[in-house]
C-alpha atoms as a PDB file:
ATOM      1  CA  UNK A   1       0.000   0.000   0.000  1.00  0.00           C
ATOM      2  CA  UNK A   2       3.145   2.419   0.724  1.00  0.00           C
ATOM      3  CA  UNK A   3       4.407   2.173  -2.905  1.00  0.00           C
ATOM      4  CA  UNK A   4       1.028   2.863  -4.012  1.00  0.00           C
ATOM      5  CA  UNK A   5      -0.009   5.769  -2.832  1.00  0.00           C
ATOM      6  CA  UNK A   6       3.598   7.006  -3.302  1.00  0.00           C
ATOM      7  CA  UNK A   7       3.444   6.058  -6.660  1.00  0.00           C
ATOM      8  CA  UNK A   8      -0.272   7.652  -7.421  1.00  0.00           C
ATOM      9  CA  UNK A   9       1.047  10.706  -5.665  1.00  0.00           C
ATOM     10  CA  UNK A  10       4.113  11.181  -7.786  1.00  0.00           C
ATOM     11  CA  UNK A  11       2.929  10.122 -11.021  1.00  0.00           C
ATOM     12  CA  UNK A  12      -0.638  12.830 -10.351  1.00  0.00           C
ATOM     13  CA  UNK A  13       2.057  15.465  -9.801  1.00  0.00           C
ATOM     14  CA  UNK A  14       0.995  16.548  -6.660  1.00  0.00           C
ATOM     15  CA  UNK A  15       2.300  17.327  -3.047  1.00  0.00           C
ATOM     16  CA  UNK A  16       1.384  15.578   0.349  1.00  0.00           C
ATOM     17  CA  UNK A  17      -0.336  18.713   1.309  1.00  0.00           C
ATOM     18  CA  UNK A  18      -2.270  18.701  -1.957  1.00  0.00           C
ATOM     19  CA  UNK A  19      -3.189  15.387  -2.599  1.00  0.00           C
ATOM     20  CA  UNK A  20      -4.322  15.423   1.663  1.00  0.00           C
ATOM     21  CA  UNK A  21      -6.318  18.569   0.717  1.00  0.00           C
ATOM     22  CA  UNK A  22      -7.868  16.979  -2.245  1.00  0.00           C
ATOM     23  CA  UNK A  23      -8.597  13.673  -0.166  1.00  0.00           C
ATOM     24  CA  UNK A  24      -9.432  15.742   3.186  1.00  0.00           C
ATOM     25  CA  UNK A  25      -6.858  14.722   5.751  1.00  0.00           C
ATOM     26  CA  UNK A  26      -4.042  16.025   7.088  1.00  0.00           C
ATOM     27  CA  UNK A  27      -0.348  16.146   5.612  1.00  0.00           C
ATOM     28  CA  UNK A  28       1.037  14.087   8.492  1.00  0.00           C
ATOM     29  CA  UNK A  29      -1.364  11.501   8.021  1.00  0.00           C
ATOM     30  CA  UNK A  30      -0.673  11.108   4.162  1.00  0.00           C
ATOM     31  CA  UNK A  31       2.852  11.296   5.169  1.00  0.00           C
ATOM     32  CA  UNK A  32       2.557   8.367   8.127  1.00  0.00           C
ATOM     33  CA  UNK A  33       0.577   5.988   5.213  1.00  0.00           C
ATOM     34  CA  UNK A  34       3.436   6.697   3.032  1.00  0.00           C
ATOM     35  CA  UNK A  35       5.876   5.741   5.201  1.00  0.00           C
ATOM     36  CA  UNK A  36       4.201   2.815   6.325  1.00  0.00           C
ATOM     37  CA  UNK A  37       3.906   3.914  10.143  1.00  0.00           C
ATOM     38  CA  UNK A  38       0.085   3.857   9.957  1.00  0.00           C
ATOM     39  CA  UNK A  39      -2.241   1.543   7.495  1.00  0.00           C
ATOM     40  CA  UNK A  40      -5.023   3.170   5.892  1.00  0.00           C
ATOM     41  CA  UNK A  41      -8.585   0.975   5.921  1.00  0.00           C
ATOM     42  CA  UNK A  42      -9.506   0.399   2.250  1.00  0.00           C
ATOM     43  CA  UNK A  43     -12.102   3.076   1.846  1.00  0.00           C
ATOM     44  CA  UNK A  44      -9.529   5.452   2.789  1.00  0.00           C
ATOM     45  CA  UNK A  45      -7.165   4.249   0.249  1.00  0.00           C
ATOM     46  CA  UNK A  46      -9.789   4.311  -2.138  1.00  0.00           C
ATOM     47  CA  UNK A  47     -10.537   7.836  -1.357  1.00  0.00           C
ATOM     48  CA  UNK A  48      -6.544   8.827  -1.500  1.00  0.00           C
ATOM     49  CA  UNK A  49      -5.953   7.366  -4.894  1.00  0.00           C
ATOM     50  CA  UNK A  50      -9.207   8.885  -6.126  1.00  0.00           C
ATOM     51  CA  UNK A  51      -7.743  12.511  -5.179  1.00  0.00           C
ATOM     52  CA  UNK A  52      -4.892  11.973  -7.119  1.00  0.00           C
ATOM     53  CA  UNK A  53      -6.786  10.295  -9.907  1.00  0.00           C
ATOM     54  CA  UNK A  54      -6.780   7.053  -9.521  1.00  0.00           C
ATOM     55  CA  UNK A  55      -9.199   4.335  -8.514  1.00  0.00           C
ATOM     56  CA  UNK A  56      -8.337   1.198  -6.544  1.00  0.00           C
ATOM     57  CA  UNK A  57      -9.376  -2.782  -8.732  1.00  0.00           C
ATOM     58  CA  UNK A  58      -9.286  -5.878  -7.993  1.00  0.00           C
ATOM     59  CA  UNK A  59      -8.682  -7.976 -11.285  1.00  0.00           C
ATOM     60  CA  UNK A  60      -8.817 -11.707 -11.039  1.00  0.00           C
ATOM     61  CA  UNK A  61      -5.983 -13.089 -12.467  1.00  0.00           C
ATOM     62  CA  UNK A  62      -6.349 -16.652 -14.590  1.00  0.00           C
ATOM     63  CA  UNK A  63      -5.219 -19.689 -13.033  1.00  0.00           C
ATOM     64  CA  UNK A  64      -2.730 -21.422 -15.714  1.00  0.00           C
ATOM     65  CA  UNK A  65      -3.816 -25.356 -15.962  1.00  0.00           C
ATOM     66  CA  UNK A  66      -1.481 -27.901 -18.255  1.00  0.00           C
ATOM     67  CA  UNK A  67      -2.989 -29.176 -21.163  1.00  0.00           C
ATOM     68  CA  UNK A  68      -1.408 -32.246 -23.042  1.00  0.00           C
ATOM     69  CA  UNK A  69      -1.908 -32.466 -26.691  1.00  0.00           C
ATOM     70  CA  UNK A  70      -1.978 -35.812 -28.251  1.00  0.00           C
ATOM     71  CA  UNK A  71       1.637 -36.748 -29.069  1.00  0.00           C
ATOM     72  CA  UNK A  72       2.567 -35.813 -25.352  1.00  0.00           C
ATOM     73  CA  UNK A  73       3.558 -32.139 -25.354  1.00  0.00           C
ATOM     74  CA  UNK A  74       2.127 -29.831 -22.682  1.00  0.00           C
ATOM     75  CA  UNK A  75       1.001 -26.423 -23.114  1.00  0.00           C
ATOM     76  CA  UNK A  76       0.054 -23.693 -20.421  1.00  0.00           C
ATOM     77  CA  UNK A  77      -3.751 -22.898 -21.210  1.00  0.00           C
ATOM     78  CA  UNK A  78      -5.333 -19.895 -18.762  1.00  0.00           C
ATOM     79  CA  UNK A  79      -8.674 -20.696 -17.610  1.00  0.00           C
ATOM     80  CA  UNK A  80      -9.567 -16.652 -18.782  1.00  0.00           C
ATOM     81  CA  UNK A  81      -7.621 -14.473 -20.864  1.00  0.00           C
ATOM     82  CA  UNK A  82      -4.906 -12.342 -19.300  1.00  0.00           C
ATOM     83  CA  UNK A  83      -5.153  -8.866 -19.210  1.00  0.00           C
ATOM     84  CA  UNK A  84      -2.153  -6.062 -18.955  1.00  0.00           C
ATOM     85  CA  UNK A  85      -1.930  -2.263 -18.336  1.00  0.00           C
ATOM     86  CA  UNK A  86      -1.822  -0.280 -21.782  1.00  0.00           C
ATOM     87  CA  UNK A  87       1.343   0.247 -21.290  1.00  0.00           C
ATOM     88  CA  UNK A  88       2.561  -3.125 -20.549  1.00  0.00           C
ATOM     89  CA  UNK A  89       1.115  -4.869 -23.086  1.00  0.00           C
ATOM     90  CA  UNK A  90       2.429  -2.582 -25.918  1.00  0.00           C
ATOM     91  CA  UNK A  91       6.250  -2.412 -24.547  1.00  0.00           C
ATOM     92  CA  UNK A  92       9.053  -3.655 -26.373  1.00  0.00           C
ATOM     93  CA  UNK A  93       9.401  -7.400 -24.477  1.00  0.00           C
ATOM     94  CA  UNK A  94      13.088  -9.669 -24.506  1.00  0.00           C
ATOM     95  CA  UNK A  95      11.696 -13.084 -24.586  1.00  0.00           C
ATOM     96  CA  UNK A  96      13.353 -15.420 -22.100  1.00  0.00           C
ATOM     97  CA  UNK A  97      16.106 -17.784 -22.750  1.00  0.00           C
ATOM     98  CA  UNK A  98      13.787 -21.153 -21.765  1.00  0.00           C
ATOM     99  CA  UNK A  99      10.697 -19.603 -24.299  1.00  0.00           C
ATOM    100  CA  UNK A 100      13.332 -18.723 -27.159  1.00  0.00           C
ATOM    101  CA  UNK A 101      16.754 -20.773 -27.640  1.00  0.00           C
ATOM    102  CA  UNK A 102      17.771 -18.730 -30.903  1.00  0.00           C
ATOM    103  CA  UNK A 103      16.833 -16.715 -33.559  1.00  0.00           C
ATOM    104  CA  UNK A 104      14.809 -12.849 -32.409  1.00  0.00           C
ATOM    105  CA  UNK A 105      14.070 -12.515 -28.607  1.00  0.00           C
ATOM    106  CA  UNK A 106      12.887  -9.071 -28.658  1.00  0.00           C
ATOM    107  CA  UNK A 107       9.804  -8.760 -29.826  1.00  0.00           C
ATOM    108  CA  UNK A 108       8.149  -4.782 -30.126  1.00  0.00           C
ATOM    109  CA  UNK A 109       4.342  -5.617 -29.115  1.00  0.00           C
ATOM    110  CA  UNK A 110       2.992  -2.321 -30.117  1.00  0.00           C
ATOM    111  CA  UNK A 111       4.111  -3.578 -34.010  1.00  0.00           C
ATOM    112  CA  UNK A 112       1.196  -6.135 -34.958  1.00  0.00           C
ATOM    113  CA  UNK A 113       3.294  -8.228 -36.736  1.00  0.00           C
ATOM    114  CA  UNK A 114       6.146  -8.644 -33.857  1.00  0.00           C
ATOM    115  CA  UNK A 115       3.096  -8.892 -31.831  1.00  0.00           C
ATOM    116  CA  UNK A 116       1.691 -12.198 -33.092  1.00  0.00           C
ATOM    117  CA  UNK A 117       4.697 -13.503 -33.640  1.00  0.00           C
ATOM    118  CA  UNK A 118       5.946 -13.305 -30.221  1.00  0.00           C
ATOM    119  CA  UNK A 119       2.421 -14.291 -28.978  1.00  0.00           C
ATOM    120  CA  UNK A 120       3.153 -17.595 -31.494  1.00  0.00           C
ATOM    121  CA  UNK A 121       6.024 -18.271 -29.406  1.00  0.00           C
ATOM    122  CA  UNK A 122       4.778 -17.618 -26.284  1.00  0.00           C
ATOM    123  CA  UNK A 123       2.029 -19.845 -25.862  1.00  0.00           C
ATOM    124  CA  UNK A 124       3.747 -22.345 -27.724  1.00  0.00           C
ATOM    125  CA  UNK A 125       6.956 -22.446 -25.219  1.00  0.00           C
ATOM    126  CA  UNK A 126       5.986 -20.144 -22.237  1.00  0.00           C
ATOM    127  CA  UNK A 127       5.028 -21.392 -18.593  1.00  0.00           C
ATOM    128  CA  UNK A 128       1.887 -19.579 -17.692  1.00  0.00           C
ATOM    129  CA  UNK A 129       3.919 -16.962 -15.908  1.00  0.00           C
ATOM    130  CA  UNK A 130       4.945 -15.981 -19.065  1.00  0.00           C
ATOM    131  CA  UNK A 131       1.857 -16.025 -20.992  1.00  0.00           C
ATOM    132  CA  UNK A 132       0.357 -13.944 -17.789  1.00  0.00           C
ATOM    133  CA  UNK A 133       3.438 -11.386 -18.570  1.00  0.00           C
ATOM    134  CA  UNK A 134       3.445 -10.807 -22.077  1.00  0.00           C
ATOM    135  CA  UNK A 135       0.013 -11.902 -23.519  1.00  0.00           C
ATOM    136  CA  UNK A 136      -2.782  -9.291 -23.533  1.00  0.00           C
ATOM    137  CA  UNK A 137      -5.951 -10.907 -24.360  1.00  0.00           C
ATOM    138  CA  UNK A 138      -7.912  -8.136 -26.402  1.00  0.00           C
ATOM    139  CA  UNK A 139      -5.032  -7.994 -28.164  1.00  0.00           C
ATOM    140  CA  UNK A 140      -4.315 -11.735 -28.804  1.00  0.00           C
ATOM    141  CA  UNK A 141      -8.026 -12.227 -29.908  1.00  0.00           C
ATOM    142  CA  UNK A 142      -7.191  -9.053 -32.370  1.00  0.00           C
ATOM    143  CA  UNK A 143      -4.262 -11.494 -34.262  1.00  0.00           C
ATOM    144  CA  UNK A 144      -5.428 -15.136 -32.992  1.00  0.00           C
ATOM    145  CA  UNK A 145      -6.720 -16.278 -36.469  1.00  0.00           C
ATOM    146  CA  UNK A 146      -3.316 -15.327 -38.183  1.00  0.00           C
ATOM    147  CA  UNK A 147      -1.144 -16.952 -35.283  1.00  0.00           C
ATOM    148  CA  UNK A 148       0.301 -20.442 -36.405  1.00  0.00           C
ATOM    149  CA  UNK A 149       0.062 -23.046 -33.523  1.00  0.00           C
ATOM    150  CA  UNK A 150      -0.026 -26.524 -33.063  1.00  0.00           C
ATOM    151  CA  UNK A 151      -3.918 -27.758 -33.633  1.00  0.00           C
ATOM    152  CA  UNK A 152      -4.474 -28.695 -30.209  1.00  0.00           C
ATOM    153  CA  UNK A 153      -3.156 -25.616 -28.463  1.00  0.00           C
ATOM    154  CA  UNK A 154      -5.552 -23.477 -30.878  1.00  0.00           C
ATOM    155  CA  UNK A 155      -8.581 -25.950 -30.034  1.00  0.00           C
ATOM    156  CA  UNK A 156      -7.580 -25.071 -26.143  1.00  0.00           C
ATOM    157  CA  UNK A 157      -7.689 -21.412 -26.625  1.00  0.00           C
ATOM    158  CA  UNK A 158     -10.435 -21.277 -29.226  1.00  0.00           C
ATOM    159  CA  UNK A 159     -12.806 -21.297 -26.382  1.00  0.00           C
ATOM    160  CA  UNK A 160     -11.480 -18.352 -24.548  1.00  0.00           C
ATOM    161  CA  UNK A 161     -11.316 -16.144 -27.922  1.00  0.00           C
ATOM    162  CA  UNK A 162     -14.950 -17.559 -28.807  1.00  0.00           C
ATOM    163  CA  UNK A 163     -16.128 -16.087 -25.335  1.00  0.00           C
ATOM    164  CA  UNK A 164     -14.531 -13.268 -25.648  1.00  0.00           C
ATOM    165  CA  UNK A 165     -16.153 -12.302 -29.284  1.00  0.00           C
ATOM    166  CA  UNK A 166     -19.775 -13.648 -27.708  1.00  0.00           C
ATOM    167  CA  UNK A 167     -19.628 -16.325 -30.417  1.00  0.00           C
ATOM    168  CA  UNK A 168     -19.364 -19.145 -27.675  1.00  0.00           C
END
């Protein structure tokens, strides 16, 4: 919670004083939640981060579960599609050494075409802490039909883009 409000704070532009002014309580308390010395109850952390701009969610995160295609090889399918900040999912990304051995490891997401071919890679060799890092999923269901996988990791998936597009 420390880094949070910190971080809301700074990246609003704005002072203790303000941002205590805006949320109506005092500098010292701002400063004491800042520094950790006193915990704010939720609503009051919702009402800081809404003075500097901000609004507190809770976003469920998908729980990975193995699927094994038929000849034995087993794939990290979510059980809903993973979802990153803006910025996050549009960075430039260096894939890691166990998803890529060789060839291009740095993949620029905000490109299309780097884009689905990174995503191609990624659920094909990625643990599901990797898919969860790198894989937006408005933006994988924007290149899915163009990605080439492996027929049974696209028949795991097809069900999460199908929901997604209300065509399930």
């Amino acid at each position: 919670m420390v880094s949070l409000l910190v971080d809301a704070r700074r990246a609003a532009g704005l002072s203790q004083a303000e941002l205590a002014r805006r949320a109506g309580t005092s500098r010292p308390t701002l400063s004491a939640y800042e520094h950790g010395r006193t915990v704010p109850t939720l609503r009051t952390a919702q009402r800081v981060l809404a003075a500097a701009g901000f609004e507190l969610v809770a976003i469920q995160r998908p729980v990975f579960l193995d699927v094994v295609d038929r000849g034995g090889r087993v794939y990290a399918v979510p059980d809903r599609l993973p979802r990153l900040p803006v910025a996050e999912a549009l960075r430039t990304v260096e894939l890691p050494e166990h998803v890529v051995w060789s060839g291009q490891a740095r993949f620029r997401l905000a490109d299309r075409a780097d884009r689905a071919r990174a995503y191609e890679i990624v659920l094909r060799e990625g643990r599901g802490e990797d898919i969860a890092a790198i894989v937006d999923g408005v933006l994988l269901v924007d290149v899915f039909d163009e990605l080439v996988l492996p027929r049974d990791l696209r028949a795991a998936w097809q069900p999460l883009i199908d929901a997604a597009l209300g065509s399930a």
